[in-house]
Protein backbone atom coordinates (compact mmCIF):
# COMPACT_ATOMS: atom_id res chain seq x y z
CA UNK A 1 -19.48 9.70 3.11
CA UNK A 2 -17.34 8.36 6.30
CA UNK A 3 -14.75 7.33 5.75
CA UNK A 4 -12.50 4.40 8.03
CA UNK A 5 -9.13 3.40 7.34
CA UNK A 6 -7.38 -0.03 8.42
CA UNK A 7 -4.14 -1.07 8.12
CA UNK A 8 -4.00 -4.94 8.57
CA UNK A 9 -0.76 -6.58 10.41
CA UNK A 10 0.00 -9.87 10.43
CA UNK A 11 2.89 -11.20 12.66
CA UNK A 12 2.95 -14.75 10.71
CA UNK A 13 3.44 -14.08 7.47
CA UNK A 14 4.92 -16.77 6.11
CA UNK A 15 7.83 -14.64 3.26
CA UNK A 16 8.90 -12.18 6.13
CA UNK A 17 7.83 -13.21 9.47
CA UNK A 18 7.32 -9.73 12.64
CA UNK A 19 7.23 -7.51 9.04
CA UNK A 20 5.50 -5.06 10.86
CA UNK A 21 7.76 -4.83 13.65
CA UNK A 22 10.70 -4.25 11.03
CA UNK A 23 12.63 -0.76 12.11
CA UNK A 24 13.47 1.71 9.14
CA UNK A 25 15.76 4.73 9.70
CA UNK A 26 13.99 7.77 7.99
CA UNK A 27 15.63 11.30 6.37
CA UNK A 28 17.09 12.47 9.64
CA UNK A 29 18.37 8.73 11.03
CA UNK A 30 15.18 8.52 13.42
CA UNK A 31 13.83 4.39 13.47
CA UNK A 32 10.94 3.73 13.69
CA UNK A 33 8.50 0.39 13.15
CA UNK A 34 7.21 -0.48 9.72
CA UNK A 35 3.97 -0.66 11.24
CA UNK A 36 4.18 2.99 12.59
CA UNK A 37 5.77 4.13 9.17
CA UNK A 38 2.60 2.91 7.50
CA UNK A 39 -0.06 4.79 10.36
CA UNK A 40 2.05 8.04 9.68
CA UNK A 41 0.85 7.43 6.45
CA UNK A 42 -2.35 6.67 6.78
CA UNK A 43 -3.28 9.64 9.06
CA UNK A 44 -1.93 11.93 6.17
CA UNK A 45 -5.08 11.32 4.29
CA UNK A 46 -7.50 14.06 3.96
CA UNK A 47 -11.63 12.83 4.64
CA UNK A 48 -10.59 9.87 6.78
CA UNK A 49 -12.92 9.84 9.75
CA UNK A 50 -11.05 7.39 11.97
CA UNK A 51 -7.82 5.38 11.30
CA UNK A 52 -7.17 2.29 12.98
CA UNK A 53 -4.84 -0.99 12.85
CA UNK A 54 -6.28 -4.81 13.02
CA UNK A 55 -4.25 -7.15 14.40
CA UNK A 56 -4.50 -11.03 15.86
CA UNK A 57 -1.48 -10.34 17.68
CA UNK A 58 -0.16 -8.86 21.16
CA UNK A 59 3.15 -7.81 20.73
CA UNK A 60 1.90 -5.77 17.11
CA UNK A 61 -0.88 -4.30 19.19
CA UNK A 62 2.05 -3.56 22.40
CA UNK A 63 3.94 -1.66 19.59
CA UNK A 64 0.57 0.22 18.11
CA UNK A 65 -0.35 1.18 21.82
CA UNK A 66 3.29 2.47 22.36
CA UNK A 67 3.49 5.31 19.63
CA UNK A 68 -0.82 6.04 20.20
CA UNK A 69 -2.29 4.46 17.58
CA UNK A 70 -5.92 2.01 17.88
CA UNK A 71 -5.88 -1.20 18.02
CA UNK A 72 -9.11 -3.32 16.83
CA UNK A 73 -8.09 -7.35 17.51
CA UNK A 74 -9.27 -9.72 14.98
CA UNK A 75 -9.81 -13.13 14.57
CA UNK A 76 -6.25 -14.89 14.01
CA UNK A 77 -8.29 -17.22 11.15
CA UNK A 78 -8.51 -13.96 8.94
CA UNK A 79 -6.24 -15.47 5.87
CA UNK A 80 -5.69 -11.85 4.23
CA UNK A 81 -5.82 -8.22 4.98
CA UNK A 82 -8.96 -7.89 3.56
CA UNK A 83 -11.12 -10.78 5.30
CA UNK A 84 -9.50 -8.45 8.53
CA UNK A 85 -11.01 -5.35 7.14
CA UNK A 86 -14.47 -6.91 6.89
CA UNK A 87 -14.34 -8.34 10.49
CA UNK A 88 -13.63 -4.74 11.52
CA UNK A 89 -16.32 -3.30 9.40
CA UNK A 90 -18.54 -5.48 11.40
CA UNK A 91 -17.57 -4.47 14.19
CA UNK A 92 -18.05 -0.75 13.08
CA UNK A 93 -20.87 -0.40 10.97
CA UNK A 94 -20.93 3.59 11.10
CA UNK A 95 -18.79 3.76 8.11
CA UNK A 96 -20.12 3.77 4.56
CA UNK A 97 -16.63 3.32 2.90
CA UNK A 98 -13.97 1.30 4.32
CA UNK A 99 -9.98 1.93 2.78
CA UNK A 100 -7.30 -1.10 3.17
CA UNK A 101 -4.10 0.60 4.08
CA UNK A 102 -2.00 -1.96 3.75
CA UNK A 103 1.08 -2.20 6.51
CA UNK A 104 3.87 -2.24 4.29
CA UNK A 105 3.32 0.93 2.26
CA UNK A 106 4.93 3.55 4.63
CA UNK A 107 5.38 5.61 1.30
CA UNK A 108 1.66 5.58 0.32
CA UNK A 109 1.29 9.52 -0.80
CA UNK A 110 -2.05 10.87 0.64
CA UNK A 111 -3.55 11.41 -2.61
CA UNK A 112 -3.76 7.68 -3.72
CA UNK A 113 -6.26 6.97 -1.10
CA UNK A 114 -7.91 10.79 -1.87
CA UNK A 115 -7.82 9.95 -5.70
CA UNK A 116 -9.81 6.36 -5.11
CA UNK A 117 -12.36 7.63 -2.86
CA UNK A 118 -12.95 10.32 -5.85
CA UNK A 119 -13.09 7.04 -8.14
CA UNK A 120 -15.13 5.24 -6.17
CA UNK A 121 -17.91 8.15 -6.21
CA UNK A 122 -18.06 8.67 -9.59
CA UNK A 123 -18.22 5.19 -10.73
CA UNK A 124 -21.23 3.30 -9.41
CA UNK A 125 -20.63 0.28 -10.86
CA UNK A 126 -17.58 -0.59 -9.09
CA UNK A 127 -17.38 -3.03 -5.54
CA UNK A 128 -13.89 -1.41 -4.96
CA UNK A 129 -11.16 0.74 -6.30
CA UNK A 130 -7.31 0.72 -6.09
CA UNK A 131 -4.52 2.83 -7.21
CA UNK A 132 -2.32 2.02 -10.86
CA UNK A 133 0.95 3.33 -11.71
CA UNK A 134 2.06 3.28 -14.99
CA UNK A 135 5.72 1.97 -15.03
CA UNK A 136 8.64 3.71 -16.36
CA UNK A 137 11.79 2.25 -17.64
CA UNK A 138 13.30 2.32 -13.48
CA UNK A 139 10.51 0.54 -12.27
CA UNK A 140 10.13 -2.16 -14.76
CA UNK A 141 13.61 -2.97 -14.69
CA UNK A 142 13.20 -3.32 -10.64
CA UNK A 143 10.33 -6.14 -11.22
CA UNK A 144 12.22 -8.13 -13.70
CA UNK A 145 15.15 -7.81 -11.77
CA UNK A 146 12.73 -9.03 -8.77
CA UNK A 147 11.63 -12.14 -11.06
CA UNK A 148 15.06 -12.96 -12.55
CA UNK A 149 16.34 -13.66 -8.82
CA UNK A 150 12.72 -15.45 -7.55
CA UNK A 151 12.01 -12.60 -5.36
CA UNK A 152 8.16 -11.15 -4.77
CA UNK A 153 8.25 -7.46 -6.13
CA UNK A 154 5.70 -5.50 -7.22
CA UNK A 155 2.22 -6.29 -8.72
CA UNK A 156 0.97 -5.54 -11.86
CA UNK A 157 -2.57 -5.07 -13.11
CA UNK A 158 -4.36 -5.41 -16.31
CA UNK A 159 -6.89 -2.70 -17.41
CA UNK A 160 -9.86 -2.61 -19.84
CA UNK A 161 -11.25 -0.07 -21.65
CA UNK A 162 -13.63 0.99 -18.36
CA UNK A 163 -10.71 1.38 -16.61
CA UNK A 164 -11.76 -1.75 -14.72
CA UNK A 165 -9.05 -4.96 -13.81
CA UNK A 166 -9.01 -7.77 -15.81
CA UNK A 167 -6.54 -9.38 -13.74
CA UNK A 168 -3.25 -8.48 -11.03
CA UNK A 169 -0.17 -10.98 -10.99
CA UNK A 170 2.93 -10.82 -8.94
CA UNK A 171 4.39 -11.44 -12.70
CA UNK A 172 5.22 -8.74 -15.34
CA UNK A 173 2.25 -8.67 -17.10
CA UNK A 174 1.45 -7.73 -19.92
CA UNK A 175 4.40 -9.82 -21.25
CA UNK A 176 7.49 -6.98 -22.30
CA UNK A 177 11.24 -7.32 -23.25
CA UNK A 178 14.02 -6.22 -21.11
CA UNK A 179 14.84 -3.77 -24.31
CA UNK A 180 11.45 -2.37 -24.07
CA UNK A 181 12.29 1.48 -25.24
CA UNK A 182 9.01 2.25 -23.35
CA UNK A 183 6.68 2.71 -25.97
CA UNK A 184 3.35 0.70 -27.02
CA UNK A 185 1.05 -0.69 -24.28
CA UNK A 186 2.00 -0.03 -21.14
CA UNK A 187 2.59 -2.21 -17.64
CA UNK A 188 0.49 -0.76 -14.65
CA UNK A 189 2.58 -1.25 -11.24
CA UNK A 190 -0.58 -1.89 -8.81
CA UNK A 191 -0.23 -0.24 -5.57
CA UNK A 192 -1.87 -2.38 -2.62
CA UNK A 193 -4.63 0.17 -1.49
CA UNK A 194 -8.54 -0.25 -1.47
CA UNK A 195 -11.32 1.83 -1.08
CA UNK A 196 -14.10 -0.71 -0.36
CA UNK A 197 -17.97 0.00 -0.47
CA UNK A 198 -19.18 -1.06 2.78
CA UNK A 199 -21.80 -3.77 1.24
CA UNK A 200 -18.75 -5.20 -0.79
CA UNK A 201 -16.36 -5.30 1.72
CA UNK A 202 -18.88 -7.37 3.90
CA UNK A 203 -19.76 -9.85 0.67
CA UNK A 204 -15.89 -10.27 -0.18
CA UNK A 205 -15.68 -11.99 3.39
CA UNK A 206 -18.86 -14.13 2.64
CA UNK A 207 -17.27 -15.44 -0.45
CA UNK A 208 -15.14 -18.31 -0.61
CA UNK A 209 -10.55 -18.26 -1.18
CA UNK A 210 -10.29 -18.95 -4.53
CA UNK A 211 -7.30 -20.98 -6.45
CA UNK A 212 -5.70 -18.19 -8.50
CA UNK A 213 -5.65 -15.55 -5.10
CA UNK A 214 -3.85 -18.25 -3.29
CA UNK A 215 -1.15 -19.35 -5.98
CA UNK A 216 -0.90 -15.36 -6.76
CA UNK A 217 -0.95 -14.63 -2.79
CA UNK A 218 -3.10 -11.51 -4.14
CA UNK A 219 -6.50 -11.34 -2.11
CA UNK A 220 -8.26 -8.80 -4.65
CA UNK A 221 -8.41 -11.76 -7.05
CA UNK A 222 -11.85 -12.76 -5.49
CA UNK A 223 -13.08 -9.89 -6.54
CA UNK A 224 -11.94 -10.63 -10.13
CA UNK A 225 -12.96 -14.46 -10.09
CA UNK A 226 -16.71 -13.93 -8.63
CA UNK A 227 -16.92 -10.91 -11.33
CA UNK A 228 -17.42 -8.45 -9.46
CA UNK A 229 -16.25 -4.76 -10.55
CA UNK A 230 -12.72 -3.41 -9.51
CA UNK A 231 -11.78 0.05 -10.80
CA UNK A 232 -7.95 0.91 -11.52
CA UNK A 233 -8.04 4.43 -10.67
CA UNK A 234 -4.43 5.82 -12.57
CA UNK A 235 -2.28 7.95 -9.75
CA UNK A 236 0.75 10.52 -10.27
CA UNK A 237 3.23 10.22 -8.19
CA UNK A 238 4.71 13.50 -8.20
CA UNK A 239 7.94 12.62 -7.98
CA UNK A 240 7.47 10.60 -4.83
CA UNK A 241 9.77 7.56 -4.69
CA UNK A 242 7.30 4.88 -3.69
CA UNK A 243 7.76 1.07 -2.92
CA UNK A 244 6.08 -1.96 -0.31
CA UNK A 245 8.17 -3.55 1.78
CA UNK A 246 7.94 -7.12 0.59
CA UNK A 247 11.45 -8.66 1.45
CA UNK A 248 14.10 -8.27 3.72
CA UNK A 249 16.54 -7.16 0.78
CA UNK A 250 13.57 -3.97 0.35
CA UNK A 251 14.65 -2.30 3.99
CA UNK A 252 17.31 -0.12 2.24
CA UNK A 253 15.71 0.75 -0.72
CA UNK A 254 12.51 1.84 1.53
CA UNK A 255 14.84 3.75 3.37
CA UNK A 256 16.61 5.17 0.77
CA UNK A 257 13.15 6.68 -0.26
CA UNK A 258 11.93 7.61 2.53
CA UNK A 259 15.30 9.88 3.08
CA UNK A 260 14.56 10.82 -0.94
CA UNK A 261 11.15 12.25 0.13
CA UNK A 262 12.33 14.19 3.57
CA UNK A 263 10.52 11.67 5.49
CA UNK A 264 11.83 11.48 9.18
């Protein structure tokens, strides 16, 4: 199985504007780009064949080019990460399994994208598969602190019983109390990585932006809305403080992790 990851960048996002461009001081005080945070990353994955970062726009590909990384340019009409991915699987069409490393994930352990690819082989059914972690009392508290003040934090997912989504929201779902003593049915924090079959990458880009991915601003939601299958594959952390970069209020806390996990 080959194996390609790409890490989309977008310079226009409309919530945080250069993101990837973003500087974050790691353990030992070193800065370095968001952008190159997240390649670290990304080339810390065992079985990936070739790692590369699509972009629609010069000064993210100046930065890329500056630390050694490879640069595919897309089309600047790609409206998610995603739709980029499939333009570059076009453009590459050696690789049976394409992975989605999203940009803002610096602290994306290895194993999440190792653990999906293991997913995605052993469950045929599925178009795609992405990484869960179940909450603790911490993490929870982060989203609906997130909520309370209108900010974007995490995602969460809904599961059925085949471990496949029933749905993602940039709400706390399912619905729990702030008292929640962390018992009963639990809240999955989604972590924005996907391990695409080639032939559903390539049919996600032929299908057409749906209402509830754009009022979510979650692209895998076309996956959910033309039914097709999307396996939650469950992930340990290991005790590996992990977080996306999703505001400007996140820098610190990224930081603060990254320093947490000896990351320089």
């Amino acid at each position: 199985m080959s194996v390609l990851i790409v890490i989309p960048a977008r310079y226009a996002s409309k919530r945080y504007p250069a993101k990837p461009l973003v500087q974050l001081k790691g353990a030992d005080g070193t800065s370095k780009s968001l952008i190159q945070r997240s390649w670290e990353a990304a080339l810390r994955v065992e079985h990936a064949d070739r790692v590369v970062i699509a972009t629609d726009h010069e000064l993210i590909a100046q930065e890329v080019e500056a630390f050694g990384g490879e640069v595919v340019m897309t089309s600047p009409e790609r409206r998610n990460g995603t739709e980029r991915c499939a333009e570059v699987a076009e453009a590459l069409p050696q690789f049976e399994t394409i992975v989605n490393f999203q940009g803002d994930a610096p602290l994306t352990p290895p194993w999440f994208v190792e653990n999906l690819l293991t997913g995605l082989a052993q469950d045929s059914s599925a178009i795609m598969a992405t990484p869960v972690l179940r909450t603790n009392k911490a993490t929870l508290a982060s989203f609906q602190e997130d909520r309370r003040h209108g900010r974007v934090g995490g995602t969460t997912a809904v599961i059925n019983a085949n471990g496949h989504a029933l749905y993602f929201s940039k709400e706390v779902l399912p619905y729990t109390p702030t008292n929640w003593n962390g018992d009963g049915l639990p809240v999955f924090h989604h972590v924005g990585v996907y391990a695409f079959r080639r032939e559903g990458l390539l049919k996600y880009g032929s299908l057409t932006e749906t209402d509830l991915e754009r009022r979510e601003g979650l692209e895998q939601l076309r996956f959910l809305y033309f039914g097709l299958p999307v396996l939650c594959v469950p992930v340990d952390a290991r005790g590996h403080a992990f977080w996306e970069l999703n505001n400007p209020e996140d820098v610190s806390r990224v930081e603060a992790m990254l320093a947490q996990n000896g990351m320089n």
